[in-house]
PDB file of N, CA and C in Angstrom:
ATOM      1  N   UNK A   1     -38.049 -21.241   7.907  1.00  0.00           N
ATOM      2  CA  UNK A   1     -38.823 -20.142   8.468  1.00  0.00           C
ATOM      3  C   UNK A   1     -39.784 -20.697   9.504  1.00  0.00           C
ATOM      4  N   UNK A   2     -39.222 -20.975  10.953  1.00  0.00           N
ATOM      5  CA  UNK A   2     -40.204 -21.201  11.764  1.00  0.00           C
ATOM      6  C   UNK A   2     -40.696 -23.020  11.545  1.00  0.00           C
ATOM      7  N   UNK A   3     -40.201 -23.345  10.739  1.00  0.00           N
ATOM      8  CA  UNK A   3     -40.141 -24.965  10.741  1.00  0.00           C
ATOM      9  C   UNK A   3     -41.757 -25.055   9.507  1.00  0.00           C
ATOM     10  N   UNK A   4     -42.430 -24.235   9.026  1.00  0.00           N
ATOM     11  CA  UNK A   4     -43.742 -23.817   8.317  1.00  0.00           C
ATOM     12  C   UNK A   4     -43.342 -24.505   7.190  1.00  0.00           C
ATOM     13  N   UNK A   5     -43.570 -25.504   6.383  1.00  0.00           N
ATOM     14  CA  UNK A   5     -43.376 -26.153   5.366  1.00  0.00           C
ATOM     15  C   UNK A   5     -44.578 -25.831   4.283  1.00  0.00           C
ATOM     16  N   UNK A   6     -44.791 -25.969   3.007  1.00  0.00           N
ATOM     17  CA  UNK A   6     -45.438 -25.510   1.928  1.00  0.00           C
ATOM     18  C   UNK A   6     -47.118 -26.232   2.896  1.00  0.00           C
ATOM     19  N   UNK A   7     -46.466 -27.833   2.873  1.00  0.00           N
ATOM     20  CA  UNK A   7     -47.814 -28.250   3.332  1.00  0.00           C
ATOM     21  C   UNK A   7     -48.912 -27.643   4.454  1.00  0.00           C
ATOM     22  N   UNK A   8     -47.837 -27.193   5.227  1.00  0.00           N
ATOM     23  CA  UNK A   8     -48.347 -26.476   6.657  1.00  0.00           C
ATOM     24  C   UNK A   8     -49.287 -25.259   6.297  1.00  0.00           C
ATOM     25  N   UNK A   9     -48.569 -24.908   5.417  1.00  0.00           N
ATOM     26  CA  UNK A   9     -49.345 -23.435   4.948  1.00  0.00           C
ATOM     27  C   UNK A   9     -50.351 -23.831   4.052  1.00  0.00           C
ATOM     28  N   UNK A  10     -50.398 -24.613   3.477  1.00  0.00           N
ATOM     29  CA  UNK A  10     -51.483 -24.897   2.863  1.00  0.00           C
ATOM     30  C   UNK A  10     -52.403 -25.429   3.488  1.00  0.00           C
ATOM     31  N   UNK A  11     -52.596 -26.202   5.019  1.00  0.00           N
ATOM     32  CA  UNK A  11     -54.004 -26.682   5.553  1.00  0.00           C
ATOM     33  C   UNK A  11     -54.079 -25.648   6.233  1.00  0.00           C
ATOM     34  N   UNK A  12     -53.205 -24.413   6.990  1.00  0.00           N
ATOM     35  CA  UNK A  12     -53.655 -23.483   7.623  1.00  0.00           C
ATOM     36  C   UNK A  12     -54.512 -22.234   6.552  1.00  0.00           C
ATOM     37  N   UNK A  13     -54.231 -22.336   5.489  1.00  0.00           N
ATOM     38  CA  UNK A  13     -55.036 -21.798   4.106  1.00  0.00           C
ATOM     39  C   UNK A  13     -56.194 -22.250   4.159  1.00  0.00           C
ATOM     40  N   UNK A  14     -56.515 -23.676   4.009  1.00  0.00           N
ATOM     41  CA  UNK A  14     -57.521 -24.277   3.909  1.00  0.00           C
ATOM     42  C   UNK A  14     -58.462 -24.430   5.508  1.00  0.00           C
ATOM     43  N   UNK A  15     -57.615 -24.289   6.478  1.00  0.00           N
ATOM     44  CA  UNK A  15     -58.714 -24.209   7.665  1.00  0.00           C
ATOM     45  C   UNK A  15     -59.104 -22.695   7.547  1.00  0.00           C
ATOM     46  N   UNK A  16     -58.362 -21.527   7.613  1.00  0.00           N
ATOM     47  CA  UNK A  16     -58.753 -19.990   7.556  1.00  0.00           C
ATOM     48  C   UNK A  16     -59.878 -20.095   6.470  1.00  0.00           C
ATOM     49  N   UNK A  17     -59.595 -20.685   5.226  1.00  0.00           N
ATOM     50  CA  UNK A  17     -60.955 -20.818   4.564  1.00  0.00           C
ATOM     51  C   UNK A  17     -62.362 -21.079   5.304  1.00  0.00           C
ATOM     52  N   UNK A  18     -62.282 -22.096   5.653  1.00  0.00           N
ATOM     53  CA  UNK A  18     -63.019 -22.964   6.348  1.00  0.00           C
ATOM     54  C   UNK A  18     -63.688 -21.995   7.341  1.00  0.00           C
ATOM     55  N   UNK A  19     -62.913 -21.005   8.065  1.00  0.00           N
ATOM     56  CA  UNK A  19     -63.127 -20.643   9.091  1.00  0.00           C
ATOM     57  C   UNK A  19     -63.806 -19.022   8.837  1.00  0.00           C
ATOM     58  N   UNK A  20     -63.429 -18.415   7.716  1.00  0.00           N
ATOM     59  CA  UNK A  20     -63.722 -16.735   7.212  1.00  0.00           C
ATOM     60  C   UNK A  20     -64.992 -17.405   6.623  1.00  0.00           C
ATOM     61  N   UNK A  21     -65.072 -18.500   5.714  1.00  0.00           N
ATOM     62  CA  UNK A  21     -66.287 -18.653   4.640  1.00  0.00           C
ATOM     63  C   UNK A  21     -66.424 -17.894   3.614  1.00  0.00           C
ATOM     64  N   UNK A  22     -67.051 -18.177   2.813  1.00  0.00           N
ATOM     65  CA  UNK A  22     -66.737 -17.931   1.216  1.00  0.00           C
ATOM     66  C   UNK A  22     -67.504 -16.241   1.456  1.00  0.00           C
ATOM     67  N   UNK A  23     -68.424 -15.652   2.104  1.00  0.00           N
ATOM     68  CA  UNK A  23     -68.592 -14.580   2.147  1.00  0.00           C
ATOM     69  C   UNK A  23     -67.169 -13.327   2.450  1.00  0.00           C
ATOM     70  N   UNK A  24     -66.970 -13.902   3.456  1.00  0.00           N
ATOM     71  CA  UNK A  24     -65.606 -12.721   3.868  1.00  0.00           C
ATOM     72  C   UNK A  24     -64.504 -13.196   3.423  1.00  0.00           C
ATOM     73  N   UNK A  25     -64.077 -14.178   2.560  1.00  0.00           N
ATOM     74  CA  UNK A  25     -62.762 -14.553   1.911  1.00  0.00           C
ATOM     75  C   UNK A  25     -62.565 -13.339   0.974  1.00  0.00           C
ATOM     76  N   UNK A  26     -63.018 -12.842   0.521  1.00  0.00           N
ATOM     77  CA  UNK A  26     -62.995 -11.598  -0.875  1.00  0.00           C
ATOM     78  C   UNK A  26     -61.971 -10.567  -0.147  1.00  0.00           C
ATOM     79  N   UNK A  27     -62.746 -10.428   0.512  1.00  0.00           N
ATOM     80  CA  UNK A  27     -62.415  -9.248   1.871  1.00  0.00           C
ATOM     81  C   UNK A  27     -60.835  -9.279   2.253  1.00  0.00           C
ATOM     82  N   UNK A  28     -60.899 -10.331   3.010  1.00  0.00           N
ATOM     83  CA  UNK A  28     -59.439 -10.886   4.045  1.00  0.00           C
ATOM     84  C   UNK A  28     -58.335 -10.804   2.695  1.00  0.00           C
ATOM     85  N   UNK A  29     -59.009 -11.431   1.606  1.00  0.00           N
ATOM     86  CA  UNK A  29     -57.471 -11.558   0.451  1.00  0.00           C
ATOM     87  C   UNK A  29     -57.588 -10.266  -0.014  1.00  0.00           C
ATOM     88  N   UNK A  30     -58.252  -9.401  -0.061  1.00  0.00           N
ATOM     89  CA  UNK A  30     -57.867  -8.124  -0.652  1.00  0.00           C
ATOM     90  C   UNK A  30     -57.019  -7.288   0.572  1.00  0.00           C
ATOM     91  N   UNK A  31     -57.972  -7.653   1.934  1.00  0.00           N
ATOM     92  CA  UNK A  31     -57.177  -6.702   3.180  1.00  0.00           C
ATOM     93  C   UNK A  31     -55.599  -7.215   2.752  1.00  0.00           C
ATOM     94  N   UNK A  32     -54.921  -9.367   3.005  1.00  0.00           N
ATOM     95  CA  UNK A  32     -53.964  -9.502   3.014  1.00  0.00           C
ATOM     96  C   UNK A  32     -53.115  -8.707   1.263  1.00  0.00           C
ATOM     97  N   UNK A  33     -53.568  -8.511   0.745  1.00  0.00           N
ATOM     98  CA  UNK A  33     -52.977  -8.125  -0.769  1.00  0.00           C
ATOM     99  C   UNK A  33     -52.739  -7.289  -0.500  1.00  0.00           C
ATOM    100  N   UNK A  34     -53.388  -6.042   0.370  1.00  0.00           N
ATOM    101  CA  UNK A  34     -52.950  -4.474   0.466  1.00  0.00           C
ATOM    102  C   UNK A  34     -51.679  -4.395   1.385  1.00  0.00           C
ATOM    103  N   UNK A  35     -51.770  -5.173   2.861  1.00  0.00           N
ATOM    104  CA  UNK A  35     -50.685  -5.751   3.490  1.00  0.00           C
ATOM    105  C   UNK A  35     -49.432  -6.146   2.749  1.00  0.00           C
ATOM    106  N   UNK A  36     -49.743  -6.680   1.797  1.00  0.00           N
ATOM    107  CA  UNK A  36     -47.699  -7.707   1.433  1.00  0.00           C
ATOM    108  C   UNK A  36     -47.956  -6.015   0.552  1.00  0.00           C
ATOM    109  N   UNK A  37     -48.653  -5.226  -0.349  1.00  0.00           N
ATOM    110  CA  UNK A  37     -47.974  -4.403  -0.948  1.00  0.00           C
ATOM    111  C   UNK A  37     -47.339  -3.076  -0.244  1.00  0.00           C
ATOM    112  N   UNK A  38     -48.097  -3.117   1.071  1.00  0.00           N
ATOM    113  CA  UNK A  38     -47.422  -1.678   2.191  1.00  0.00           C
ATOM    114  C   UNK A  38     -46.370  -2.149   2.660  1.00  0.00           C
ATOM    115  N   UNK A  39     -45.929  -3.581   2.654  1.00  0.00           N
ATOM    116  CA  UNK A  39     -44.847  -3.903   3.288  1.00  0.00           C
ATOM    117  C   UNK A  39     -43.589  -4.220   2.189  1.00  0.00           C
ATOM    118  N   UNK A  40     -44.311  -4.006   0.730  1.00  0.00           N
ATOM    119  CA  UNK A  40     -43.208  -4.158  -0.361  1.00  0.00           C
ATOM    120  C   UNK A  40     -42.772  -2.792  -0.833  1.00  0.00           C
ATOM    121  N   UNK A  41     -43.596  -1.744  -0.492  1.00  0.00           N
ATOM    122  CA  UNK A  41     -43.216  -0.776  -0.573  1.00  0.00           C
ATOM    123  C   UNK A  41     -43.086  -0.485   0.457  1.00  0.00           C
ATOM    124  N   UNK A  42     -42.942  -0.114   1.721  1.00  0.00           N
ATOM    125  CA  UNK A  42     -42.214   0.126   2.815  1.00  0.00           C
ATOM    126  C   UNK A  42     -40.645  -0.325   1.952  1.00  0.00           C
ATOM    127  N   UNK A  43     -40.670  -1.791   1.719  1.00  0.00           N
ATOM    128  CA  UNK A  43     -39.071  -1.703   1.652  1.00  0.00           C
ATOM    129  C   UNK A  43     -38.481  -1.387   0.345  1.00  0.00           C
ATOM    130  N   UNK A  44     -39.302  -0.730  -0.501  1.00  0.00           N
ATOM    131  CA  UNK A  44     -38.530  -0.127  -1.760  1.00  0.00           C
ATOM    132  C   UNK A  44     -38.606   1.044  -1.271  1.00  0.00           C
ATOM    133  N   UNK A  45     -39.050   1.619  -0.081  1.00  0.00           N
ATOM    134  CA  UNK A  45     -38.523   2.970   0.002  1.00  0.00           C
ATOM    135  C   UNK A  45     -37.466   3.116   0.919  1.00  0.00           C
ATOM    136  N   UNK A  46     -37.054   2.099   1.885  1.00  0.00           N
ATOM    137  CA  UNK A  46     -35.781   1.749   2.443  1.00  0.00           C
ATOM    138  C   UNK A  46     -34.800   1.826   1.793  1.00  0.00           C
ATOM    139  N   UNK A  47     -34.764   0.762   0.419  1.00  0.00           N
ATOM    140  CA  UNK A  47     -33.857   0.568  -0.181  1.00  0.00           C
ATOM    141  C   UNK A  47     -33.256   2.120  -1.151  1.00  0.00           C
ATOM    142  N   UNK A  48     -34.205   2.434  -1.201  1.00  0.00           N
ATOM    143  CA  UNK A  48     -34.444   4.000  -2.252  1.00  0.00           C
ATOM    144  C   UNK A  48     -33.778   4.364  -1.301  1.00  0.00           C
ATOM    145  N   UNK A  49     -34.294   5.022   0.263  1.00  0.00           N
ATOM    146  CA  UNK A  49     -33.731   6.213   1.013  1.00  0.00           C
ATOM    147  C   UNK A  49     -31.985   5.255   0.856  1.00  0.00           C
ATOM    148  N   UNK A  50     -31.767   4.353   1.618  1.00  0.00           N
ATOM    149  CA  UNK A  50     -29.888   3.976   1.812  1.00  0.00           C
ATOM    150  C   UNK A  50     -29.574   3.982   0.456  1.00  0.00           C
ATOM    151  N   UNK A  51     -29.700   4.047  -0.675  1.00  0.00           N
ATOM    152  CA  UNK A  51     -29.456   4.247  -2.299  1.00  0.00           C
ATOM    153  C   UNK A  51     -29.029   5.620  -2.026  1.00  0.00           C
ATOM    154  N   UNK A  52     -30.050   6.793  -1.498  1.00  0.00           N
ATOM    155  CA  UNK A  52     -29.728   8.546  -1.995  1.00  0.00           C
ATOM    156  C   UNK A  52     -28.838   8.360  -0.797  1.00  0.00           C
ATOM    157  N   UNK A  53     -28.825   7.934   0.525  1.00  0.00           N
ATOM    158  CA  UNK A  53     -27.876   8.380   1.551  1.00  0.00           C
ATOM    159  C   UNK A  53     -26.799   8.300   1.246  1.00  0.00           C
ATOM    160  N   UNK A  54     -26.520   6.820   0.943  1.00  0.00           N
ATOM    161  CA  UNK A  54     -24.854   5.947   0.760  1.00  0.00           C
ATOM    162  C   UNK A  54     -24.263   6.841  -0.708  1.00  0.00           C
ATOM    163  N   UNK A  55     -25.382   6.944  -1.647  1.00  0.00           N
ATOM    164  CA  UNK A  55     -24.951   7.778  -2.587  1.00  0.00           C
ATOM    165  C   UNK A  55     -23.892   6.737  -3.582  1.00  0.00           C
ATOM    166  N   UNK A  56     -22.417   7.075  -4.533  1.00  0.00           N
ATOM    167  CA  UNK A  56     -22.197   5.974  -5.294  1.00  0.00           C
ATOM    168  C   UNK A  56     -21.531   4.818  -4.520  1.00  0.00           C
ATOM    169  N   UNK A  57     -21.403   5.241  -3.424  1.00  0.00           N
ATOM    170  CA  UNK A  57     -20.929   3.594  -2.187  1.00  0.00           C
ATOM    171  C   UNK A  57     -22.062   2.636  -2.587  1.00  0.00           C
ATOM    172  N   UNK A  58     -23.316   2.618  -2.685  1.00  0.00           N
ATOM    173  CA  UNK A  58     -24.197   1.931  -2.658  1.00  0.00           C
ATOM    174  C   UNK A  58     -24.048   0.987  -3.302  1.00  0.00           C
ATOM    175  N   UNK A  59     -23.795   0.464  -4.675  1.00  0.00           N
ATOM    176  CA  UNK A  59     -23.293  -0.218  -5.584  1.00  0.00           C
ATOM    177  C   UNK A  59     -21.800  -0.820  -5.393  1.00  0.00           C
ATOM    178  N   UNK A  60     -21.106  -0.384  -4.657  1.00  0.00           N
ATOM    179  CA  UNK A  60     -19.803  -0.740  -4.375  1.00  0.00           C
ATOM    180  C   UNK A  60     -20.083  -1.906  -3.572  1.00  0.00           C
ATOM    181  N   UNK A  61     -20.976  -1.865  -2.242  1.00  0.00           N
ATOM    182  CA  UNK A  61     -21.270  -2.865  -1.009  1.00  0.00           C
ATOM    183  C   UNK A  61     -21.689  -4.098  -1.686  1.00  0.00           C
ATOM    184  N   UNK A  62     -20.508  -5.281  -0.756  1.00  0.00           N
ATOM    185  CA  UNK A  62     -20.844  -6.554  -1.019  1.00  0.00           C
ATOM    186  C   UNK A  62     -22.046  -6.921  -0.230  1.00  0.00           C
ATOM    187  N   UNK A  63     -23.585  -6.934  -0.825  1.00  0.00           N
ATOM    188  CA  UNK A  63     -24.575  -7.240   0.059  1.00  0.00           C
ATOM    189  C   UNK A  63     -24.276  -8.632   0.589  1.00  0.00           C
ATOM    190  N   UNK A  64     -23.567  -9.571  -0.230  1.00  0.00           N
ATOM    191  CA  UNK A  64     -23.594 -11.120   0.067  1.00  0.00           C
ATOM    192  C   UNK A  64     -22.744 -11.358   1.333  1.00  0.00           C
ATOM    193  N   UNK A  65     -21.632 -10.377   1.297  1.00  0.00           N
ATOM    194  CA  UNK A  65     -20.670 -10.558   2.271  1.00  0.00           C
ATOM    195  C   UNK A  65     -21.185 -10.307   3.920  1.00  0.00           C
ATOM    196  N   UNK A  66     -22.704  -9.270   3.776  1.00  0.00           N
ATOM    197  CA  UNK A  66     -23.076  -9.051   5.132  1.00  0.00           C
ATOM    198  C   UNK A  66     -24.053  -9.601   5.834  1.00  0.00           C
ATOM    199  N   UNK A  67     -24.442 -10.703   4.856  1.00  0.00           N
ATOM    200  CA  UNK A  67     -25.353 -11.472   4.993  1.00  0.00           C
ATOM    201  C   UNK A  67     -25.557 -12.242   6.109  1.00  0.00           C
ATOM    202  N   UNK A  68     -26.412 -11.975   7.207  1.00  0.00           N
ATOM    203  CA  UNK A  68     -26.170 -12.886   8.311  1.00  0.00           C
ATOM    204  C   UNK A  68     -25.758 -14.565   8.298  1.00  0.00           C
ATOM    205  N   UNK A  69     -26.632 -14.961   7.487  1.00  0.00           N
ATOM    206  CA  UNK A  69     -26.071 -16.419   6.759  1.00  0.00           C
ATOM    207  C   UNK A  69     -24.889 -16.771   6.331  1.00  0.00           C
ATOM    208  N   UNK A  70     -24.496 -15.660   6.314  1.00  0.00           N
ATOM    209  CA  UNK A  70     -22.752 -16.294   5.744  1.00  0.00           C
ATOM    210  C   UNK A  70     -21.641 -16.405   7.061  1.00  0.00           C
ATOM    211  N   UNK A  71     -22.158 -16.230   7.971  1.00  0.00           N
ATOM    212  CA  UNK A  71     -21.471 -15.993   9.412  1.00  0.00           C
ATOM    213  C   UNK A  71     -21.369 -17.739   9.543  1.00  0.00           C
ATOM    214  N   UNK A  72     -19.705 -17.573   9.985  1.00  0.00           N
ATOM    215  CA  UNK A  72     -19.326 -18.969   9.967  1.00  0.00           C
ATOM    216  C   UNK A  72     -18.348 -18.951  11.211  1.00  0.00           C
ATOM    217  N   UNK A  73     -18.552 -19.002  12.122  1.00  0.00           N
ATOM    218  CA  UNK A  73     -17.485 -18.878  13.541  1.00  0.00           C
ATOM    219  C   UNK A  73     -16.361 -19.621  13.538  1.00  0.00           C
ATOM    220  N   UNK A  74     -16.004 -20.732  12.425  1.00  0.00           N
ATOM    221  CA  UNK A  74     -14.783 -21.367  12.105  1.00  0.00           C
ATOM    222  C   UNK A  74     -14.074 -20.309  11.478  1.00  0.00           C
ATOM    223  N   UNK A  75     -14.894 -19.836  10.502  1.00  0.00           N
ATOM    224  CA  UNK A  75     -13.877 -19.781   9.367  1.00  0.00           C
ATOM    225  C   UNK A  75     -13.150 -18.028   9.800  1.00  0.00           C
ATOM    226  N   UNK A  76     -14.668 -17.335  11.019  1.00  0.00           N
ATOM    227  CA  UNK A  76     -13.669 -15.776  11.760  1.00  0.00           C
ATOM    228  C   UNK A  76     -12.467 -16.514  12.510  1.00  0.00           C
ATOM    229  N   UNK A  77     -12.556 -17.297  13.242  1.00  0.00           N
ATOM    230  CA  UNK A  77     -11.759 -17.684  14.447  1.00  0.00           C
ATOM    231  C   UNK A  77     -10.167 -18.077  13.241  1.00  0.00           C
ATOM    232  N   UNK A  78     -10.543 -18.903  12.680  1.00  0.00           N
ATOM    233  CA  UNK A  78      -8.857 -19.653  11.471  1.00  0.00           C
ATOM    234  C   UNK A  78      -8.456 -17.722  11.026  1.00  0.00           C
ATOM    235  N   UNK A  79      -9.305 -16.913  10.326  1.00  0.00           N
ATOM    236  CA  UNK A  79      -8.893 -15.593  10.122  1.00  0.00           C
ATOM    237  C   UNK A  79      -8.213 -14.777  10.919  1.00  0.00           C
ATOM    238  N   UNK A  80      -8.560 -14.972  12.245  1.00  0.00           N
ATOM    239  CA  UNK A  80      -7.868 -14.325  13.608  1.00  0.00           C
ATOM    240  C   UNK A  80      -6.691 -14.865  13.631  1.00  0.00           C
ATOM    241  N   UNK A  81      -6.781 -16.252  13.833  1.00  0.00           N
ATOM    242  CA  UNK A  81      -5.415 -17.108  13.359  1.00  0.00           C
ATOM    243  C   UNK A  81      -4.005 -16.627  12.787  1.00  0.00           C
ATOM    244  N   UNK A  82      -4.941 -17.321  11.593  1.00  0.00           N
ATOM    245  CA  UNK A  82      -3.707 -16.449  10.662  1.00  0.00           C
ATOM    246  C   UNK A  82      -3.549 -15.182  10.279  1.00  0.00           C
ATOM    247  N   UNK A  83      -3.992 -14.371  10.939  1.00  0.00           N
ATOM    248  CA  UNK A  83      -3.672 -13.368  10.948  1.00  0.00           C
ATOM    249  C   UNK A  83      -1.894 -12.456  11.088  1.00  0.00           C
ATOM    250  N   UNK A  84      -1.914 -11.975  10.897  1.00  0.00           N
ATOM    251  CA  UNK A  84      -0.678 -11.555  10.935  1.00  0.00           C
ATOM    252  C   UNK A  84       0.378 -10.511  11.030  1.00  0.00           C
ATOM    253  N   UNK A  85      -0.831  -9.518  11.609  1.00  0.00           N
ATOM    254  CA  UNK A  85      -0.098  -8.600  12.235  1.00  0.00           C
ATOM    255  C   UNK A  85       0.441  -8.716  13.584  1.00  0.00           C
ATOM    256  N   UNK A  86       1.636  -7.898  13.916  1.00  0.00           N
ATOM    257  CA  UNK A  86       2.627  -8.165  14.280  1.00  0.00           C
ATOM    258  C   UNK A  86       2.519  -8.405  16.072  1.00  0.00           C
ATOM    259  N   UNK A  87       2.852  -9.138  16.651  1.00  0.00           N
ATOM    260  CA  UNK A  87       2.872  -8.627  18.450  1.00  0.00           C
ATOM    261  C   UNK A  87       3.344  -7.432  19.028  1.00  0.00           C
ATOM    262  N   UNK A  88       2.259  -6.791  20.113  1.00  0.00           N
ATOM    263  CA  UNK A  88       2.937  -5.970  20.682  1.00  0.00           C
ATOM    264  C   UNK A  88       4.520  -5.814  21.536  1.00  0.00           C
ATOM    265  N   UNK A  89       5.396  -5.481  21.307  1.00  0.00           N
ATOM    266  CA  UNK A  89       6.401  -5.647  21.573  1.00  0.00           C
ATOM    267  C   UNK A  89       6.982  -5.386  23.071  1.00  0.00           C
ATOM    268  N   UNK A  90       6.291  -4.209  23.941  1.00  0.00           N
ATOM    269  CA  UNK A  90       6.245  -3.829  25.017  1.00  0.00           C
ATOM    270  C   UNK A  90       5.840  -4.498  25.896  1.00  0.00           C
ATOM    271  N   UNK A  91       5.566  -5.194  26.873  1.00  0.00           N
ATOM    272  CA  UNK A  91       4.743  -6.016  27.580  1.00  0.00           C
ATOM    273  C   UNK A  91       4.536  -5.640  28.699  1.00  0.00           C
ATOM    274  N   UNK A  92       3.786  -4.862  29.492  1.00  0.00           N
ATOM    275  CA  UNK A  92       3.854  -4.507  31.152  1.00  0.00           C
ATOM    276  C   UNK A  92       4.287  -5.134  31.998  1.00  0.00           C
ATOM    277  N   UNK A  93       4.490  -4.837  32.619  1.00  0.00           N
ATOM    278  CA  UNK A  93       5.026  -6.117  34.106  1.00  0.00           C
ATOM    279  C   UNK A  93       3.641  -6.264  34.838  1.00  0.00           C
ATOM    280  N   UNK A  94       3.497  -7.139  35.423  1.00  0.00           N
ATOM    281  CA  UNK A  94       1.887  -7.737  36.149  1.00  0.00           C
ATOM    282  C   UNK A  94       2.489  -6.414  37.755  1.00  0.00           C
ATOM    283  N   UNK A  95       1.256  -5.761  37.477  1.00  0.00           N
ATOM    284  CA  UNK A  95       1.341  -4.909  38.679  1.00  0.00           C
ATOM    285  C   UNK A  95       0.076  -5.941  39.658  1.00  0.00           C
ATOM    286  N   UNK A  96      -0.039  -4.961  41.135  1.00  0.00           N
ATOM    287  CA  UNK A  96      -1.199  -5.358  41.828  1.00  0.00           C
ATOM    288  C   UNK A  96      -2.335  -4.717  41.719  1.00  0.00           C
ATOM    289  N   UNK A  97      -3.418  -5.526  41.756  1.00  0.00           N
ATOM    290  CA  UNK A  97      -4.331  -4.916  41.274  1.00  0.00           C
ATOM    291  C   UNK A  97      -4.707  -3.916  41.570  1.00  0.00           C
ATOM    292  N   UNK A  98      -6.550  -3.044  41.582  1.00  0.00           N
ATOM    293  CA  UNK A  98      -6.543  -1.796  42.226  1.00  0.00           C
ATOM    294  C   UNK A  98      -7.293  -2.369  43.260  1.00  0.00           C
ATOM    295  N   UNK A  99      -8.041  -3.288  43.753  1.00  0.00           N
ATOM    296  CA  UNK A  99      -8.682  -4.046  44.797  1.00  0.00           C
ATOM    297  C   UNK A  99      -7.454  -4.211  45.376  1.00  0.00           C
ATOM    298  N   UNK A 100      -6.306  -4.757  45.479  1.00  0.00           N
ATOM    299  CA  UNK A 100      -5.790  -5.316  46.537  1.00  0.00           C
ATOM    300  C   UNK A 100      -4.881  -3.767  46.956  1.00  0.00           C
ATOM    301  N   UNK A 101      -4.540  -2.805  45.896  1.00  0.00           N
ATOM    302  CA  UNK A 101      -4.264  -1.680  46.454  1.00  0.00           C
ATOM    303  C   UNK A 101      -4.816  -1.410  47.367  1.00  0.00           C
ATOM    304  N   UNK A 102      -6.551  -1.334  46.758  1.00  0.00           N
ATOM    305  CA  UNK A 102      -7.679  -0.714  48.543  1.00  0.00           C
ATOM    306  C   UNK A 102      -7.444  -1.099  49.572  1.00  0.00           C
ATOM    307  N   UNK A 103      -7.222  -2.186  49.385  1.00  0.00           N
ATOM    308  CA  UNK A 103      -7.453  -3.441  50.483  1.00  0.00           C
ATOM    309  C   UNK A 103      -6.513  -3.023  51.309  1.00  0.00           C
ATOM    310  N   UNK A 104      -5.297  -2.942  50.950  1.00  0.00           N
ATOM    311  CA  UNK A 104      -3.725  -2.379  52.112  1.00  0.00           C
ATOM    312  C   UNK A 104      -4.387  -1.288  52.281  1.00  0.00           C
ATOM    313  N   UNK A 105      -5.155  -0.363  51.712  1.00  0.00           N
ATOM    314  CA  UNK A 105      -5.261   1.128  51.927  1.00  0.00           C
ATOM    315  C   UNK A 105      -6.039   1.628  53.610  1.00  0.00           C
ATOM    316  N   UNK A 106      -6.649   0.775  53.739  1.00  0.00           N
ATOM    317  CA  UNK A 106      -7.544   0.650  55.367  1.00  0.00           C
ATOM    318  C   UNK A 106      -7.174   0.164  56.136  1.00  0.00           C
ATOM    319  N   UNK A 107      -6.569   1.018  57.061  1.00  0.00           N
ATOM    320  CA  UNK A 107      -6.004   0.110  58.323  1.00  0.00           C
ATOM    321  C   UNK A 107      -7.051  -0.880  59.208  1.00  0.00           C
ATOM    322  N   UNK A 108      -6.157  -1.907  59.963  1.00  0.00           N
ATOM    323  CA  UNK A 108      -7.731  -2.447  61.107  1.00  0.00           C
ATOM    324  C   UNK A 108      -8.313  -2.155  61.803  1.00  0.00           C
ATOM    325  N   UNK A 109      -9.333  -1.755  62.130  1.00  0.00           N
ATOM    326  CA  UNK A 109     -10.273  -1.018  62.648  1.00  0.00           C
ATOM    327  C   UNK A 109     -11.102   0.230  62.791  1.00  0.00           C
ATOM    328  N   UNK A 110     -10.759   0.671  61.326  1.00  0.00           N
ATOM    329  CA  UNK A 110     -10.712   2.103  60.967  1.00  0.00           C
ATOM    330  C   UNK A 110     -12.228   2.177  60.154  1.00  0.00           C
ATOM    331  N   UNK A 111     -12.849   2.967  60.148  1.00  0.00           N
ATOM    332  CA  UNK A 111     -14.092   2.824  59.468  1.00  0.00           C
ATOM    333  C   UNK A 111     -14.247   2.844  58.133  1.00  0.00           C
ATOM    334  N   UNK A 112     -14.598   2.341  57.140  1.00  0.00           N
ATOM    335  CA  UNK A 112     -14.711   2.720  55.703  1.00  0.00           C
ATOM    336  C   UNK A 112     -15.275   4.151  55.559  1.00  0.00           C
ATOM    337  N   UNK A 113     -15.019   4.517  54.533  1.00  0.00           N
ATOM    338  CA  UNK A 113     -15.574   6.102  54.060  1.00  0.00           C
ATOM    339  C   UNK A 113     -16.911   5.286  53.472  1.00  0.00           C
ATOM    340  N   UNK A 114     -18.236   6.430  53.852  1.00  0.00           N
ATOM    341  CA  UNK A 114     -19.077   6.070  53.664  1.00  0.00           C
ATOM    342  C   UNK A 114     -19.998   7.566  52.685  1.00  0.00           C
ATOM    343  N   UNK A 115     -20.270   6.868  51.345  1.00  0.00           N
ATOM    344  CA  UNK A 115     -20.874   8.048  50.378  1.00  0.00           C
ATOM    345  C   UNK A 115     -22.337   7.948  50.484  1.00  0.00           C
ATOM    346  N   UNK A 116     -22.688   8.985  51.073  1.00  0.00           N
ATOM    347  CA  UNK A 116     -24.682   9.311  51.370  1.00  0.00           C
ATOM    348  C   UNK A 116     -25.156   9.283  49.962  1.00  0.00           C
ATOM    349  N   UNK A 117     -24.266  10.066  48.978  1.00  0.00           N
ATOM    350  CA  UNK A 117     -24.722  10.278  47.200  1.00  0.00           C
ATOM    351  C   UNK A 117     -25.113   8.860  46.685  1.00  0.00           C
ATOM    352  N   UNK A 118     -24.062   8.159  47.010  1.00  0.00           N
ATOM    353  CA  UNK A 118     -24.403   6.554  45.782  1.00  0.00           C
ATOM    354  C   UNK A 118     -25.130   6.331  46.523  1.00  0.00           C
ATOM    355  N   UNK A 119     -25.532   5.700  47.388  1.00  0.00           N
ATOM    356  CA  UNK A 119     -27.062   5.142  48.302  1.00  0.00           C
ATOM    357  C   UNK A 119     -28.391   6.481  48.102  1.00  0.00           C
TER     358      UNK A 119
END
């Protein structure tokens, strides 16, 4: 998380001490206590509202499977792989493009059509 190691947080604890003083420390840890609980309930009511939305899907969903952490770009790419549904069988023939269509479309010396709207 941000490279923040236990220790880190603990002298930035101990300088904010240092720095509020033992008068307004009471204060700041009750303000931060009310904080982590609006933000723990913020997300039990997230979890509550996608619970009534999803309805009995909710319990079905592999949370682990959507886990950004589990994203492994080897192991999509080998899946694509072996994959195994079938080739399209039809194949177009390579036409010319629609640029080089235009391109024959204007003779030399002829003016381009010019649109007042797009400008």
């Amino acid at each position: 998380m941000f490279g923040l190691t236990p220790e880190k947080l603990l002298i930035i604890a101990v300088i904010a001490a240092f720095l509020i003083g033992p008068e307004r420390l009471p204060l700041y840890a009750a303000k931060f206590s009310q904080f982590i609980r609006s933000m723990r309930d913020t997300a039990n009511g997230a979890k509550a509202r996608m619970k009534e939305e999803m309805g009995p899907e909710f319990d079905d969903v592999d949370w682990k499977k959507l886990d950004p952490r589990q994203y492994d770009p080897r192991r999509i790419v080998r899946e694509a792989l072996m994959d195994n549904t079938p080739a399209p069988s039809a194949i177009k023939p390579v036409t010319q493009s629609a640029y080089m269509k235009s391109a024959d479309a204007l003779p030399a010396g002829s003016v381009p059509p010019f649109d007042a709207e797009s400008t």
